[in-house]
Structures are given as C-alpha cells and as structure tokens.
PDB file of N, CA and C in Angstrom:
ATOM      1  N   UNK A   1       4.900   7.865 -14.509  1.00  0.00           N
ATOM      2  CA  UNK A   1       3.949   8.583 -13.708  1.00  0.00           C
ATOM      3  C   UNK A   1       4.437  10.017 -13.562  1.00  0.00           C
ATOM      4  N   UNK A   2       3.190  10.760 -13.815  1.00  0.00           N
ATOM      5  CA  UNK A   2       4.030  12.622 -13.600  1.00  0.00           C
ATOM      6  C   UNK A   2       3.615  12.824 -12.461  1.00  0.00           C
ATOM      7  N   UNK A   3       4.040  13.591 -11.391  1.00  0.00           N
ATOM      8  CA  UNK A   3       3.954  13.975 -10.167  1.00  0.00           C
ATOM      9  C   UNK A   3       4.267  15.546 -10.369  1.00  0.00           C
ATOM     10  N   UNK A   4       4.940  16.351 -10.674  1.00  0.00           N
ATOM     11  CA  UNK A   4       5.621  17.529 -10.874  1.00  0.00           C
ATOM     12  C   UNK A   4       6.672  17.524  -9.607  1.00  0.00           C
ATOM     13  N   UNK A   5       7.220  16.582  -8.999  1.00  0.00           N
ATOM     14  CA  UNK A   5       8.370  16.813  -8.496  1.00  0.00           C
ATOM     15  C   UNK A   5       9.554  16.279  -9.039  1.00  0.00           C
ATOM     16  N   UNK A   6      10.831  16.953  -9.119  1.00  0.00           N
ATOM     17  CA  UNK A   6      11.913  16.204 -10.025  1.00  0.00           C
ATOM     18  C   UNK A   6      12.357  14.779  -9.087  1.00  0.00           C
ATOM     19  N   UNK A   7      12.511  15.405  -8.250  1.00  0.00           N
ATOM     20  CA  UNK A   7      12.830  13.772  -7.568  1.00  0.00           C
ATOM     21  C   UNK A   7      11.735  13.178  -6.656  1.00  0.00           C
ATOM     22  N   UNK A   8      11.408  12.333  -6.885  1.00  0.00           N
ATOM     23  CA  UNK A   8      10.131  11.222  -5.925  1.00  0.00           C
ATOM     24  C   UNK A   8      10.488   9.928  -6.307  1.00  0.00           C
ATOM     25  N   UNK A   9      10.424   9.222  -4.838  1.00  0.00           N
ATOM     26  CA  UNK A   9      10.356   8.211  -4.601  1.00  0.00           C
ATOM     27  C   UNK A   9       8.626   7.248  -4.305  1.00  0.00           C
ATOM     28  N   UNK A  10       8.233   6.232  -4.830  1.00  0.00           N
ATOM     29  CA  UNK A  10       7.243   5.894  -3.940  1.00  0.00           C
ATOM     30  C   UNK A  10       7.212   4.434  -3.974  1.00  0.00           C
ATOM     31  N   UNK A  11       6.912   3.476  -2.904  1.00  0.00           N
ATOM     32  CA  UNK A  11       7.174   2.142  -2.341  1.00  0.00           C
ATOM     33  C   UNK A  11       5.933   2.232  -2.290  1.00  0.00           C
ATOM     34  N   UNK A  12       5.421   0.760  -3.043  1.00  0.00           N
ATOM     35  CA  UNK A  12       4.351   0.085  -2.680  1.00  0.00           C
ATOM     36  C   UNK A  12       4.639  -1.472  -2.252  1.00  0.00           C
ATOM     37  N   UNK A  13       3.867  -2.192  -0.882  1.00  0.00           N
ATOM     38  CA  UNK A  13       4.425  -3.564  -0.653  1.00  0.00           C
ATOM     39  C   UNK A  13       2.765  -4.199  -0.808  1.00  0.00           C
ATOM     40  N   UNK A  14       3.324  -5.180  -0.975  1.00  0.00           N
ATOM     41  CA  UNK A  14       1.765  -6.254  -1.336  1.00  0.00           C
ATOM     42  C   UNK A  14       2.079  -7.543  -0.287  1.00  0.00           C
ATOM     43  N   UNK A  15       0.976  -7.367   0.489  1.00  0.00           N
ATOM     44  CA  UNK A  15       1.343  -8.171   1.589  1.00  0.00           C
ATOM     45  C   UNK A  15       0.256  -8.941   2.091  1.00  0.00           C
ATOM     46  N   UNK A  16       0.362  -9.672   3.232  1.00  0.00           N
ATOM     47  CA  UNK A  16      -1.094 -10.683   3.818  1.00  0.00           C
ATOM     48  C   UNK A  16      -0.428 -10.818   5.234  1.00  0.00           C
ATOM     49  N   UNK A  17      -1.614  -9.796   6.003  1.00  0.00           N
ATOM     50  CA  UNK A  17      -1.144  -9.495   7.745  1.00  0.00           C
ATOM     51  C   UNK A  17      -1.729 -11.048   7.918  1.00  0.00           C
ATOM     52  N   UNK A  18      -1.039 -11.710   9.227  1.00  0.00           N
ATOM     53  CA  UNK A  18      -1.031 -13.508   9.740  1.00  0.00           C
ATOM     54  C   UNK A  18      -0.705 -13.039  11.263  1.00  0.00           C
ATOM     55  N   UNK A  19      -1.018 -12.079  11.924  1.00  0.00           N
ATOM     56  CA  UNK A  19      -1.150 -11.697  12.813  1.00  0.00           C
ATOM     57  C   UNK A  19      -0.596 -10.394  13.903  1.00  0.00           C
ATOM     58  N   UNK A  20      -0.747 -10.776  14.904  1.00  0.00           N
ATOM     59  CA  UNK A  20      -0.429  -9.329  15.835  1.00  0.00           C
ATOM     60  C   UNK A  20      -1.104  -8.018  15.700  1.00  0.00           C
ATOM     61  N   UNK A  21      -0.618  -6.790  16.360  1.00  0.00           N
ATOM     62  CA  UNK A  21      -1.118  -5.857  16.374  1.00  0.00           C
ATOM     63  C   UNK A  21      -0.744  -4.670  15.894  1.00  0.00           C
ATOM     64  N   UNK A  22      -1.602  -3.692  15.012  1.00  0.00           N
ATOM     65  CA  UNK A  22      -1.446  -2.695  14.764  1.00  0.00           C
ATOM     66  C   UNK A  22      -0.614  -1.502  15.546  1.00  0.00           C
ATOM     67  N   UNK A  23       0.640  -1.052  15.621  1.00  0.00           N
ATOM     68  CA  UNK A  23       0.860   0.027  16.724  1.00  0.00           C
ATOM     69  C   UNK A  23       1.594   1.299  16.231  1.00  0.00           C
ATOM     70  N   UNK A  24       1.130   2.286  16.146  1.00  0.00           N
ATOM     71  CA  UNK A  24       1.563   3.201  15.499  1.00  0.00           C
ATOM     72  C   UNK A  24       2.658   3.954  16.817  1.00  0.00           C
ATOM     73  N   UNK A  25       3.577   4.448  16.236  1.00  0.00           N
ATOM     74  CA  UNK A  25       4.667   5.666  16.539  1.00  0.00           C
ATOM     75  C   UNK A  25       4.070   7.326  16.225  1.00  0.00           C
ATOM     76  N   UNK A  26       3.492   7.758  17.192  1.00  0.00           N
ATOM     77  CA  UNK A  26       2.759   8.380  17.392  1.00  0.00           C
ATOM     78  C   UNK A  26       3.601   9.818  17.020  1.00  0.00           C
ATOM     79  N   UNK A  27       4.782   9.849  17.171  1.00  0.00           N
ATOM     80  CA  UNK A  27       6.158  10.861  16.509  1.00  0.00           C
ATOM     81  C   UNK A  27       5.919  10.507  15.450  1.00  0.00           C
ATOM     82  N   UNK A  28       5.563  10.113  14.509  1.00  0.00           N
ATOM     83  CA  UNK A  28       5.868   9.615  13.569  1.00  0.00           C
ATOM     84  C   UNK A  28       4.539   9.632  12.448  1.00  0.00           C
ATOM     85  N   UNK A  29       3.279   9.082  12.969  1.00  0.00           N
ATOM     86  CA  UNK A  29       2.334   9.076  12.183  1.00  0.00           C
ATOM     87  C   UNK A  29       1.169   9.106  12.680  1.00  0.00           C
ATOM     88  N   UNK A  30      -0.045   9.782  12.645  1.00  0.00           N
ATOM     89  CA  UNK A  30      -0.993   9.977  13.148  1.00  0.00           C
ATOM     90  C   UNK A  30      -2.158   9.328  12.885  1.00  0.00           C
ATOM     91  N   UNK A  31      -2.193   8.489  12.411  1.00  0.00           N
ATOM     92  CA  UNK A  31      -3.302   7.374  12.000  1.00  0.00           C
ATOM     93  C   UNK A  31      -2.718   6.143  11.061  1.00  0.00           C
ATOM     94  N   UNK A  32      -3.110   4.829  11.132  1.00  0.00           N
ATOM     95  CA  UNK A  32      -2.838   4.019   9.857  1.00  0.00           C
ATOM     96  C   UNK A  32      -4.193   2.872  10.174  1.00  0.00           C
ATOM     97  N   UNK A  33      -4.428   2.345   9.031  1.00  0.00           N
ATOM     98  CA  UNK A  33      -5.339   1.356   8.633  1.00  0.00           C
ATOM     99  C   UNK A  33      -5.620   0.658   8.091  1.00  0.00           C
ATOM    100  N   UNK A  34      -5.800  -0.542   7.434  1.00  0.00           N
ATOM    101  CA  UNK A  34      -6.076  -1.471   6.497  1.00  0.00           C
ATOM    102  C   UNK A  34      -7.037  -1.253   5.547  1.00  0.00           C
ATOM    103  N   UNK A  35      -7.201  -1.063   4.277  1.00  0.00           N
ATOM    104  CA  UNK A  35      -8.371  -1.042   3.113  1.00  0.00           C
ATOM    105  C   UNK A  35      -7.684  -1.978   1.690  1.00  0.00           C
ATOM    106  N   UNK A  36      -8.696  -2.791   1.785  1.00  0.00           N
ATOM    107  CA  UNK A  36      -8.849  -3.573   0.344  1.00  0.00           C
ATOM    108  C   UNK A  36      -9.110  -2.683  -0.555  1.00  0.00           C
ATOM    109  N   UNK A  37      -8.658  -3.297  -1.806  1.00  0.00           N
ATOM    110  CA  UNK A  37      -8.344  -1.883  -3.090  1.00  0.00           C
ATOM    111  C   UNK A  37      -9.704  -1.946  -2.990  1.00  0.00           C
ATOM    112  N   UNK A  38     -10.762  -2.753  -2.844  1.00  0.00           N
ATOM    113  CA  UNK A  38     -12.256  -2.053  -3.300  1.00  0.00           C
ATOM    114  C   UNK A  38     -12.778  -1.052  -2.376  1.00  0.00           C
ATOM    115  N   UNK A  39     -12.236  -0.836  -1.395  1.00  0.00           N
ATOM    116  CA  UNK A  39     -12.815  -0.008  -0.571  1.00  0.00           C
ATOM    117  C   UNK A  39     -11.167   1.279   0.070  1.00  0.00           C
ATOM    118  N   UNK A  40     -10.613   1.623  -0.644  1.00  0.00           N
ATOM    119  CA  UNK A  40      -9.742   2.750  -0.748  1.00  0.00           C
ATOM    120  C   UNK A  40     -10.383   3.994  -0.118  1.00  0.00           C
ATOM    121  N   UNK A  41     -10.090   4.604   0.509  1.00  0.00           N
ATOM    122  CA  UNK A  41     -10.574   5.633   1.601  1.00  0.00           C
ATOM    123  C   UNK A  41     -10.557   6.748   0.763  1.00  0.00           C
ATOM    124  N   UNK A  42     -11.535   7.680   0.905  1.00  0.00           N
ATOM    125  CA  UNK A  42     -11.941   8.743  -0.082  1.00  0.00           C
ATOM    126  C   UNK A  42     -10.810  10.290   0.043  1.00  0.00           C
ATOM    127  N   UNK A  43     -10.349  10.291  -0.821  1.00  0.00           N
ATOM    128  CA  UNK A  43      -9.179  11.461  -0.599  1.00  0.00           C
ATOM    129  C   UNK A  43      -7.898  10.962  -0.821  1.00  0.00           C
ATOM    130  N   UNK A  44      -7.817   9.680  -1.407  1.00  0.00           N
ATOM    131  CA  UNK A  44      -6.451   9.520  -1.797  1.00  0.00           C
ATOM    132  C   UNK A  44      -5.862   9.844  -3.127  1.00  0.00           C
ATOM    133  N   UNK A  45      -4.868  10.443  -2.816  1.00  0.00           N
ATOM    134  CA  UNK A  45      -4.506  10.621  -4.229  1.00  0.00           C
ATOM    135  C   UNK A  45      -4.467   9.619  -5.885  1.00  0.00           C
ATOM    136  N   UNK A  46      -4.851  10.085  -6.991  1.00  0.00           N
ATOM    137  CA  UNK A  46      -4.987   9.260  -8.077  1.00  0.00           C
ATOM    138  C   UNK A  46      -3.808   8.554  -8.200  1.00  0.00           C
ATOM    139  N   UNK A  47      -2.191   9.153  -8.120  1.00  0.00           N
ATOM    140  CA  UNK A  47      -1.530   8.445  -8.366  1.00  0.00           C
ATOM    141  C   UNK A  47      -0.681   7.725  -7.455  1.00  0.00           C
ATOM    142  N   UNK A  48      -1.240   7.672  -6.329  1.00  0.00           N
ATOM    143  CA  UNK A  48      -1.301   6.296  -5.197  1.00  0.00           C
ATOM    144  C   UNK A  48      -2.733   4.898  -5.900  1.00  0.00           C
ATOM    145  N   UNK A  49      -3.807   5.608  -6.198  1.00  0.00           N
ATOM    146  CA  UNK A  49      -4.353   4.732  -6.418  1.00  0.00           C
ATOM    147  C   UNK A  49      -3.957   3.546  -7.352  1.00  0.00           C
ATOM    148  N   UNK A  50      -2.885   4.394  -8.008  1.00  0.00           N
ATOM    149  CA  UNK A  50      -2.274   3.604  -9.532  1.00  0.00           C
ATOM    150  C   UNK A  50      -1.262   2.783  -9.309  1.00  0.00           C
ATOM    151  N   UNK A  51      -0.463   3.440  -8.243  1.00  0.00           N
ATOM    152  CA  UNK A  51       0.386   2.537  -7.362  1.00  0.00           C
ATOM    153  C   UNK A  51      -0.259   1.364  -6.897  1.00  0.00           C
ATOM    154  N   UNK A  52      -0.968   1.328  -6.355  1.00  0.00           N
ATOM    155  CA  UNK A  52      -1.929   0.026  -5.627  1.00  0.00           C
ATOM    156  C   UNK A  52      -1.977  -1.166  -6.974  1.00  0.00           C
ATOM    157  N   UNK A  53      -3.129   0.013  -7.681  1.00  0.00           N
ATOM    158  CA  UNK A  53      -3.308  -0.634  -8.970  1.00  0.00           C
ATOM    159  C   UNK A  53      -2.162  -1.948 -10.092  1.00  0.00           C
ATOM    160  N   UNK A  54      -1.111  -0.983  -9.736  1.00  0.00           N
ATOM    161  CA  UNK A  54       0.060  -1.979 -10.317  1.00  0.00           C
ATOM    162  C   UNK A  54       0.633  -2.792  -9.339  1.00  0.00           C
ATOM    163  N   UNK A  55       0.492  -2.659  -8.213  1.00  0.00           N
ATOM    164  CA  UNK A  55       1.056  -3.609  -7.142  1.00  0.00           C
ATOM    165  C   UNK A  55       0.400  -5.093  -6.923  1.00  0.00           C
ATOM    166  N   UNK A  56      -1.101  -4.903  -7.559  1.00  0.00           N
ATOM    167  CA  UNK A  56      -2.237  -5.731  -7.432  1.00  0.00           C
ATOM    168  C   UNK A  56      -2.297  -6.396  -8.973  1.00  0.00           C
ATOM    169  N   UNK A  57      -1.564  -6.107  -9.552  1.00  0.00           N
ATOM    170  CA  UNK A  57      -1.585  -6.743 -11.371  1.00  0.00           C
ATOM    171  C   UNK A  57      -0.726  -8.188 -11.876  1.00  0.00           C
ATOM    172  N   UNK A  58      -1.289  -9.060 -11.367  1.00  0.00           N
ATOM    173  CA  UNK A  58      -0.491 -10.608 -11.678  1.00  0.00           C
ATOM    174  C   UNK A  58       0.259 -10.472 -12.793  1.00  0.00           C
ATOM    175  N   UNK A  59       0.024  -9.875 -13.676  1.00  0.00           N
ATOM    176  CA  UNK A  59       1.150 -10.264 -15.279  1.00  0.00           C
ATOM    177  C   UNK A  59       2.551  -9.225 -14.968  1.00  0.00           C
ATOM    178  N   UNK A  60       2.054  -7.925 -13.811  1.00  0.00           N
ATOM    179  CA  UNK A  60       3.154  -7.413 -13.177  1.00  0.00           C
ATOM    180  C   UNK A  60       4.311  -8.075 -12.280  1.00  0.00           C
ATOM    181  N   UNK A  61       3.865  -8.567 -11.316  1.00  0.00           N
ATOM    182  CA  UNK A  61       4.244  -9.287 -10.154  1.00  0.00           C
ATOM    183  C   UNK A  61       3.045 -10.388  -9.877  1.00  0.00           C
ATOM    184  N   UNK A  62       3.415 -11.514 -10.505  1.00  0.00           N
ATOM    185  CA  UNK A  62       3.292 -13.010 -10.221  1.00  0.00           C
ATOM    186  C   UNK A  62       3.422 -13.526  -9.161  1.00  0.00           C
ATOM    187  N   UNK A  63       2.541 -14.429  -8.734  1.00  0.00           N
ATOM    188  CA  UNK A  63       2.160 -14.823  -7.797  1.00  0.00           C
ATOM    189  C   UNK A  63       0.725 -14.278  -7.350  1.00  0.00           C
ATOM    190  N   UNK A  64       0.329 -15.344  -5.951  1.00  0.00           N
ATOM    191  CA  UNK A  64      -1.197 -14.554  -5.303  1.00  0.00           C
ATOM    192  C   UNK A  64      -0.739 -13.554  -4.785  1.00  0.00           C
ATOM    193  N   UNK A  65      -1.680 -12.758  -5.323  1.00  0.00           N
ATOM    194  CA  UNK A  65      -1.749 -11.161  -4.313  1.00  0.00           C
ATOM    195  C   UNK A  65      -2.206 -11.477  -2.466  1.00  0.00           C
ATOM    196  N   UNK A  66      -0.961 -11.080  -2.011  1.00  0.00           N
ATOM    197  CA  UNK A  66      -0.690 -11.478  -0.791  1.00  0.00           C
ATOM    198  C   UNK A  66      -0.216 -12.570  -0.145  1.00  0.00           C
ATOM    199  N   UNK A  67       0.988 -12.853  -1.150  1.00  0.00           N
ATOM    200  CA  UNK A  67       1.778 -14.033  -0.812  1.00  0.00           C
ATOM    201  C   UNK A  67       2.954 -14.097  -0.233  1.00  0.00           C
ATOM    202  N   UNK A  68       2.647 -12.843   0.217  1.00  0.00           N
ATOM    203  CA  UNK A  68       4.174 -12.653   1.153  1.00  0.00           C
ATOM    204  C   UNK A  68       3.158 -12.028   2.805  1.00  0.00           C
ATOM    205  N   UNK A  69       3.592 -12.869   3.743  1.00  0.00           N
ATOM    206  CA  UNK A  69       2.887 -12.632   5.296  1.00  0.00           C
ATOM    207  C   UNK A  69       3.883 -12.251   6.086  1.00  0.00           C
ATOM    208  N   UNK A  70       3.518 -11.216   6.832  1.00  0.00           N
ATOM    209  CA  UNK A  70       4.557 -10.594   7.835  1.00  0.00           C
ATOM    210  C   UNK A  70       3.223 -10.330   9.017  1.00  0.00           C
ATOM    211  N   UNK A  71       3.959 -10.632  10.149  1.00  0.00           N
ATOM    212  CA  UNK A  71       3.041 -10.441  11.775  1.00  0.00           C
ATOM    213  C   UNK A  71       3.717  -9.372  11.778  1.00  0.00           C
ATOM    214  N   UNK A  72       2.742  -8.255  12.867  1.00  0.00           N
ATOM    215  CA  UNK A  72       3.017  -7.301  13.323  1.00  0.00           C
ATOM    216  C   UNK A  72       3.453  -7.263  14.644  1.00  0.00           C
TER     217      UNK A  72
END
C-alpha cells in the first residue's frame, strides 16, 4: 500500500460487539461509531477502505468474519 509516508503503521481488528456500551475518552477522540463495510461513512479514506477490505477476506484470515467478541 503507498501512503507517501516513510513510516506508517495501520491496525485493522475484525470483531463481533456481544455487549455493553460505547464510551468515548473525550481527550482523546471526538466521535466513534459502528458501520458495516456496506455502509462505510462517506469521506473515508481509499486506503482505509482497503484495509477493511482485507480484514473482511476469508482466504486472508479464516474463519467467520466476526469471530472474535469482545464487550465493551
């Protein structure tokens, strides 16, 4: 993936919320939200979308998409 920065990092997790609540650190981040890849919020960058994209690819990472559950 080209980005034009020499060093970047980027973490994508593939997950399935099983409960609790959303709570943001308000120092920290000013909004967060849940979107299914079909409905991706308008203004995200292409190569986040690609991130998703490969995070969501079974012959990549096996198993059901969202087979790992963490409560909030």
């Amino acid at each position: 993936m080209k980005s034009g920065f020499k060093l970047r990092i980027e973490v994508t997790y593939r997950g399935r919320i099983t409960g609790g609540d959303l709570r943001l650190d308000m120092k920290e981040v000013i909004g967060a939200a849940y979107f299914g890849p079909e409905n991706l919020p308008k203004g995200l960058l292409s190569t986040h979308r690609e991130l998703i994209g490969l995070a969501l690819r079974p012959d990549l990472f096996p198993g059901k998409s969202g087979d790992v559950g963490f409560r909030l």
